[in-house]
C-alpha atoms as a PDB file:
ATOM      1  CA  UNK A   1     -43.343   1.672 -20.337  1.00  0.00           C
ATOM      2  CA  UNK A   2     -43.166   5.419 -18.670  1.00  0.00           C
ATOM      3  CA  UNK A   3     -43.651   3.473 -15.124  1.00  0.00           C
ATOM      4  CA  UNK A   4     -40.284   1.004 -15.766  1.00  0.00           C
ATOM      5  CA  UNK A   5     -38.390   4.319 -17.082  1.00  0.00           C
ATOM      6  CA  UNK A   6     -39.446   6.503 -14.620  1.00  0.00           C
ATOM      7  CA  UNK A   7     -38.558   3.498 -11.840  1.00  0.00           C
ATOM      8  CA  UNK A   8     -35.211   3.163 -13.372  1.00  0.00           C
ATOM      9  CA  UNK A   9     -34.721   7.122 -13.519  1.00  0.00           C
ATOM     10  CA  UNK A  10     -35.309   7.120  -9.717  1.00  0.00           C
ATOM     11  CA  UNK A  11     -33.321   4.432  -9.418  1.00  0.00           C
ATOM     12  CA  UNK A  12     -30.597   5.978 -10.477  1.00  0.00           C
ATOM     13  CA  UNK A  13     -31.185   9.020  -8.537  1.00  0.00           C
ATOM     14  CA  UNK A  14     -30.976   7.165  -5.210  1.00  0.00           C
ATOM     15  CA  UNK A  15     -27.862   5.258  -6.383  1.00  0.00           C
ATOM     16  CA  UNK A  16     -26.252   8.916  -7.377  1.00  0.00           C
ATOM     17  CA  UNK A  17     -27.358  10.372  -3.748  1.00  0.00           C
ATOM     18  CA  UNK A  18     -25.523   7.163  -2.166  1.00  0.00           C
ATOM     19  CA  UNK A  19     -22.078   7.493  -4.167  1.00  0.00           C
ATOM     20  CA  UNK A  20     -22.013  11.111  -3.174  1.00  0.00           C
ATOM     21  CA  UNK A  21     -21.289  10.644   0.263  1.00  0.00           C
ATOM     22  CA  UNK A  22     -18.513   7.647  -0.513  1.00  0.00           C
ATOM     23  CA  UNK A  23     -16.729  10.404  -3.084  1.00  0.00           C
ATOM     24  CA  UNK A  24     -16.566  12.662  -0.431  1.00  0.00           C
ATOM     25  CA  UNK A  25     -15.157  10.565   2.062  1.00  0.00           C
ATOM     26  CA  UNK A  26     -12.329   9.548  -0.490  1.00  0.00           C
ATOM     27  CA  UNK A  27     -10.995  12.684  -1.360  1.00  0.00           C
ATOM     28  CA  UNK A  28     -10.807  13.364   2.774  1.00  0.00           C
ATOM     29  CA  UNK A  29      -8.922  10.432   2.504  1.00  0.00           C
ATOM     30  CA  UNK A  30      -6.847  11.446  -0.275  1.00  0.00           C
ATOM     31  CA  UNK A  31      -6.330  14.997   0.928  1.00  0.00           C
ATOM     32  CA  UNK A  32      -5.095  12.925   4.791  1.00  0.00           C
ATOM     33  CA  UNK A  33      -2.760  10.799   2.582  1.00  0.00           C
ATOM     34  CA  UNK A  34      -1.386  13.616   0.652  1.00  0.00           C
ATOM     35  CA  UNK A  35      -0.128  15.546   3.746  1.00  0.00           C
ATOM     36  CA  UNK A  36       0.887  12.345   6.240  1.00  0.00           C
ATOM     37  CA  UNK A  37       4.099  13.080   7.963  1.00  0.00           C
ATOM     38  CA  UNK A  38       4.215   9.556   9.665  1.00  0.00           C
ATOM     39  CA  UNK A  39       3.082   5.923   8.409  1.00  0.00           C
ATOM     40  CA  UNK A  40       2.431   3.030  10.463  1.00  0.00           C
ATOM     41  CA  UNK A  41       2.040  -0.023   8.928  1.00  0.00           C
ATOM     42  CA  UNK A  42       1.232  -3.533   9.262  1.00  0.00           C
ATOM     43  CA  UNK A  43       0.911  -6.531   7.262  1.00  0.00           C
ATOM     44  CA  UNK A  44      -1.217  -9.772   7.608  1.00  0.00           C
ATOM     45  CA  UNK A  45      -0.546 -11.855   4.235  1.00  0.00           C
ATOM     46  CA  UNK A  46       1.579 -12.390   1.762  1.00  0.00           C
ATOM     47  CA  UNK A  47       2.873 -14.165  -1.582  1.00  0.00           C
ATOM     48  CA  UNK A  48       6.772 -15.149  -1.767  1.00  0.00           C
ATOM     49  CA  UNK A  49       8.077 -15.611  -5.230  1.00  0.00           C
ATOM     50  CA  UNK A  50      10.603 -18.347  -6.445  1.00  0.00           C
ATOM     51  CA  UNK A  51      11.598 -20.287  -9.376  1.00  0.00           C
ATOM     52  CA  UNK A  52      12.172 -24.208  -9.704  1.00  0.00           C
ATOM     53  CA  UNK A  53      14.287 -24.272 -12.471  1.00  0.00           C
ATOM     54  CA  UNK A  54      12.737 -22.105 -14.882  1.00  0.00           C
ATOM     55  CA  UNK A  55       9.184 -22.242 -13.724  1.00  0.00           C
ATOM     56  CA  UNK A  56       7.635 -19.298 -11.590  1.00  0.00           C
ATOM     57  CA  UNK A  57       5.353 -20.004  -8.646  1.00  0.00           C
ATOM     58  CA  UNK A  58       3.905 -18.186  -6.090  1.00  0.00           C
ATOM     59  CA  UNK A  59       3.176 -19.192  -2.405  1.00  0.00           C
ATOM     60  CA  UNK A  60       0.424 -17.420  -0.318  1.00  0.00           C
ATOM     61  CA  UNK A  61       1.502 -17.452   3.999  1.00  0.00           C
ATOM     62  CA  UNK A  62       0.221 -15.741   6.719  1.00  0.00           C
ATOM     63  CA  UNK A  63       2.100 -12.743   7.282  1.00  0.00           C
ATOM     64  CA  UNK A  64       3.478 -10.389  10.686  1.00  0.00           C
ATOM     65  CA  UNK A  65       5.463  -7.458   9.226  1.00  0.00           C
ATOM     66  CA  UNK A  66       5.197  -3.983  10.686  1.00  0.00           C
ATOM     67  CA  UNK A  67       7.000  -0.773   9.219  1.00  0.00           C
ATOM     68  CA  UNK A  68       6.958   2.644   9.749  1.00  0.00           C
ATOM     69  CA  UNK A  69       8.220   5.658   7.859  1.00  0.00           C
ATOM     70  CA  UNK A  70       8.655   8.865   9.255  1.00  0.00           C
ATOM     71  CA  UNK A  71       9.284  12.550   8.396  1.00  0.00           C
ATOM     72  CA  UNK A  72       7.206  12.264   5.382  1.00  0.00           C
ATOM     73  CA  UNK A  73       7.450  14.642   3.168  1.00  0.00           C
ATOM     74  CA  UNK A  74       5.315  14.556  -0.261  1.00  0.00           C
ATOM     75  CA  UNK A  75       6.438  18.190  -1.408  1.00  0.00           C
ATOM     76  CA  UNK A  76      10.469  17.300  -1.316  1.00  0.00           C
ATOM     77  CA  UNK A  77       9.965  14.056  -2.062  1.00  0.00           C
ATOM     78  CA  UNK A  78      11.598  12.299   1.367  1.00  0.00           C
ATOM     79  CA  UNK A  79      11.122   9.994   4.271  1.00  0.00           C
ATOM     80  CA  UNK A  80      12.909   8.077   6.627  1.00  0.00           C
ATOM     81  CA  UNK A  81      12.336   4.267   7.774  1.00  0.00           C
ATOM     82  CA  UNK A  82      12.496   2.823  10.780  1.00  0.00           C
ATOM     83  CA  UNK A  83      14.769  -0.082  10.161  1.00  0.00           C
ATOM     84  CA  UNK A  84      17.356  -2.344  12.127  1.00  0.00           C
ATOM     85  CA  UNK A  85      19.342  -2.486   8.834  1.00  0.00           C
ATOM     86  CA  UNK A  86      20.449   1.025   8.401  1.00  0.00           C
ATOM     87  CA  UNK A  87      19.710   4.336   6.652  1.00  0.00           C
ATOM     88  CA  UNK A  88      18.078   3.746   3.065  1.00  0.00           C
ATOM     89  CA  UNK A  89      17.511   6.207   0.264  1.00  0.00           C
ATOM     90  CA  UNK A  90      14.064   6.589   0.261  1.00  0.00           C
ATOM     91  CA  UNK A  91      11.848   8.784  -2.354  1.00  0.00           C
ATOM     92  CA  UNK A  92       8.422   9.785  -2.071  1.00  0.00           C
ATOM     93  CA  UNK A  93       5.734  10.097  -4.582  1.00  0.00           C
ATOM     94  CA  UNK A  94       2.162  11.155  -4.098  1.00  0.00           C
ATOM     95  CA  UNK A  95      -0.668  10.599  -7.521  1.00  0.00           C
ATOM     96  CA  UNK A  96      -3.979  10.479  -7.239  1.00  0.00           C
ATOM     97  CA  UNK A  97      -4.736   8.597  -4.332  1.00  0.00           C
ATOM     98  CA  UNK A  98      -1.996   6.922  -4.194  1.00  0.00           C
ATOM     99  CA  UNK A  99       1.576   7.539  -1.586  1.00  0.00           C
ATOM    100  CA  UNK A 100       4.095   5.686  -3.158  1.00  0.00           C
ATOM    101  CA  UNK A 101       7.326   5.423  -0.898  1.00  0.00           C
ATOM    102  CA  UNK A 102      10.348   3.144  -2.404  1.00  0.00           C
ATOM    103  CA  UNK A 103      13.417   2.368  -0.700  1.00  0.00           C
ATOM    104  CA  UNK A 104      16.648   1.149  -2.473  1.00  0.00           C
ATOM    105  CA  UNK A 105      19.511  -0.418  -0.974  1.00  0.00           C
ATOM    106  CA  UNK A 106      23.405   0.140  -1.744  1.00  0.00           C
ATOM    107  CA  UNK A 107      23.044  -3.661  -0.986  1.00  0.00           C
ATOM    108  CA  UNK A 108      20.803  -3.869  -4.194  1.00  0.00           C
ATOM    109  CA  UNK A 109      17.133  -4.753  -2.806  1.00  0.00           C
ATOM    110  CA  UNK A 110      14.212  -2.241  -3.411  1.00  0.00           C
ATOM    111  CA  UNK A 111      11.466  -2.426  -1.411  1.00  0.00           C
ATOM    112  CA  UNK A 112       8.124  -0.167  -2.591  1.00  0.00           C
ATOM    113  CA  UNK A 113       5.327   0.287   0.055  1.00  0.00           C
ATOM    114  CA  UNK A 114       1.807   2.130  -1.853  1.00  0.00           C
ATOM    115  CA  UNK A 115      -0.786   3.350   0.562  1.00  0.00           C
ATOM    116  CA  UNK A 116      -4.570   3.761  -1.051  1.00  0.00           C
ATOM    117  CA  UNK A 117      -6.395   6.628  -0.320  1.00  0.00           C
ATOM    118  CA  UNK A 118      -9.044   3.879   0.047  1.00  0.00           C
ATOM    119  CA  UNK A 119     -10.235   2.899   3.628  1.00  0.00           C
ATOM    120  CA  UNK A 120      -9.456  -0.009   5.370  1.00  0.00           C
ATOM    121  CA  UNK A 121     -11.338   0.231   8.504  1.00  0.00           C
ATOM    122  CA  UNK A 122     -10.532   1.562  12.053  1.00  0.00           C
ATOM    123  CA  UNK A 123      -8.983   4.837  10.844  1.00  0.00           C
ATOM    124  CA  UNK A 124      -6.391   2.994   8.693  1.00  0.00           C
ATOM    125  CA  UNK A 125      -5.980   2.793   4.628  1.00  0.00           C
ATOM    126  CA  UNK A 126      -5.417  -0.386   2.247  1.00  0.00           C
ATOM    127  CA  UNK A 127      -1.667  -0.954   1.349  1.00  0.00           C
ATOM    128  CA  UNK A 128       0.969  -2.923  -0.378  1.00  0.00           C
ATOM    129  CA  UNK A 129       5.051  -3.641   0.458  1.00  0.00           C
ATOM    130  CA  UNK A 130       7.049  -5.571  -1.654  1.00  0.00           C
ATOM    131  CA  UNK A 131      10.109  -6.645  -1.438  1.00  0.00           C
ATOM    132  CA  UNK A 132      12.594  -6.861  -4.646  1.00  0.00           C
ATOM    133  CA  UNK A 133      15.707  -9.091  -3.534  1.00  0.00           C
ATOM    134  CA  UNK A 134      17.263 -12.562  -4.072  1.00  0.00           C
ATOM    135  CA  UNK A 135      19.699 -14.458  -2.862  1.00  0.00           C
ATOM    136  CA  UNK A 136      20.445 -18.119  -3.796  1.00  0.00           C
ATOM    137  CA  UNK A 137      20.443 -19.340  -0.169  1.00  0.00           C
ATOM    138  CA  UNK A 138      17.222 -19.035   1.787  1.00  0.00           C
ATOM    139  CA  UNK A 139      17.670 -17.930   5.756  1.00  0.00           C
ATOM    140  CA  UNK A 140      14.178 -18.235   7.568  1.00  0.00           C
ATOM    141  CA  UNK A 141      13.208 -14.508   9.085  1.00  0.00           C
ATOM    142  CA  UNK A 142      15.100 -13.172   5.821  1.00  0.00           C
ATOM    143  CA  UNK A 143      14.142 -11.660   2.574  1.00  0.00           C
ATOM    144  CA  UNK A 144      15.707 -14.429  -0.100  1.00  0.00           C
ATOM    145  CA  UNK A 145      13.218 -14.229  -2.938  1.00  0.00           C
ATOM    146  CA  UNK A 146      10.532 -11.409  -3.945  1.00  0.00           C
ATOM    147  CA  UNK A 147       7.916 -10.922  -1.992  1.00  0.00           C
ATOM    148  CA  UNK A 148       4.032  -9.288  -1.751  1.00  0.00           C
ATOM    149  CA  UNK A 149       2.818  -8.153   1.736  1.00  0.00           C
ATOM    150  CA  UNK A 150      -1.116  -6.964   2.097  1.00  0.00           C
ATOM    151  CA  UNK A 151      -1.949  -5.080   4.884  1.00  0.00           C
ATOM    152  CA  UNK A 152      -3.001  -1.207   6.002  1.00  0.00           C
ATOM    153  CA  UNK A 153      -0.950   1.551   7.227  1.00  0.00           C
ATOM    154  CA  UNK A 154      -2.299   4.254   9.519  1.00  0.00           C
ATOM    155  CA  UNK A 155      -1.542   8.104   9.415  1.00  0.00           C
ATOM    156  CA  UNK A 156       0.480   9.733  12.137  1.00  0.00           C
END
């Protein structure tokens, strides 16, 4: 009995020595999110949201959407997007691990893109856009319904 708890006690010790490093490497990550001045971001997949009649449904497509935000500022609460469509208000929030950077319209849409202080691989971190807008027609190459992008946005 002393030999299975004293196997499991090392055990654990190994599997604490192993998470120490990965902790570590987070907050860097954290701390690098918290003080980005510049995102660039792009986005591989993602879900579009519509209704037939009253029914919900999601579709899942392959996805090639790039954005990028500059003059981030966490402290003030700013940023600016690069955009074809015009100046946006844009507000900044930073918790935990987590940028959040929304972006309303006068039009009406909101889009929110949230970067994870979580890595994604090749110097880049997991992240999320969506896209809050509907219009009764559908245009292809425009935002008609809500949508989910997943992706990864690098720091600048």
């Amino acid at each position: 009995m002393q030999r299975i708890v004293a196997t499991a006690l090392g055990g654990l010790a190994v599997l604490a020595m192993l998470e120490a490093p990965l902790a570590l490497a987070q907050s860097g990550l954290d701390r690098k999110l918290q003080t980005a001045k510049k995102l660039e971001c792009s986005f591989s997949t993602f879900a579009i949201g519509n209704w037939d009649k009253s029914t919900p449904s999601l579709t899942v497509k392959p996805a090639e959407l790039k954005t990028a935000f500059t003059n981030v500022n966490v402290d003030e609460g700013t940023a600016e997007a690069e955009t074809a469509y015009g100046q946006s208000f844009i507000s900044v929030r930073y918790a935990q691990g987590y940028l959040h950077i929304m972006q309303m319209s006068d039009a009406g849409p909101l889009y929110l893109t949230t970067v994870f202080a979580r890595a994604a691989g090749e110097g880049r971190l997991m992240a999320v856009h969506s896209r809050m807008e509907y219009s009764p027609t559908q245009i292809p190459g425009f935002t008609s319904r809500p949508e989910m992008y997943l992706g990864s946005c690098s720091i600048g």
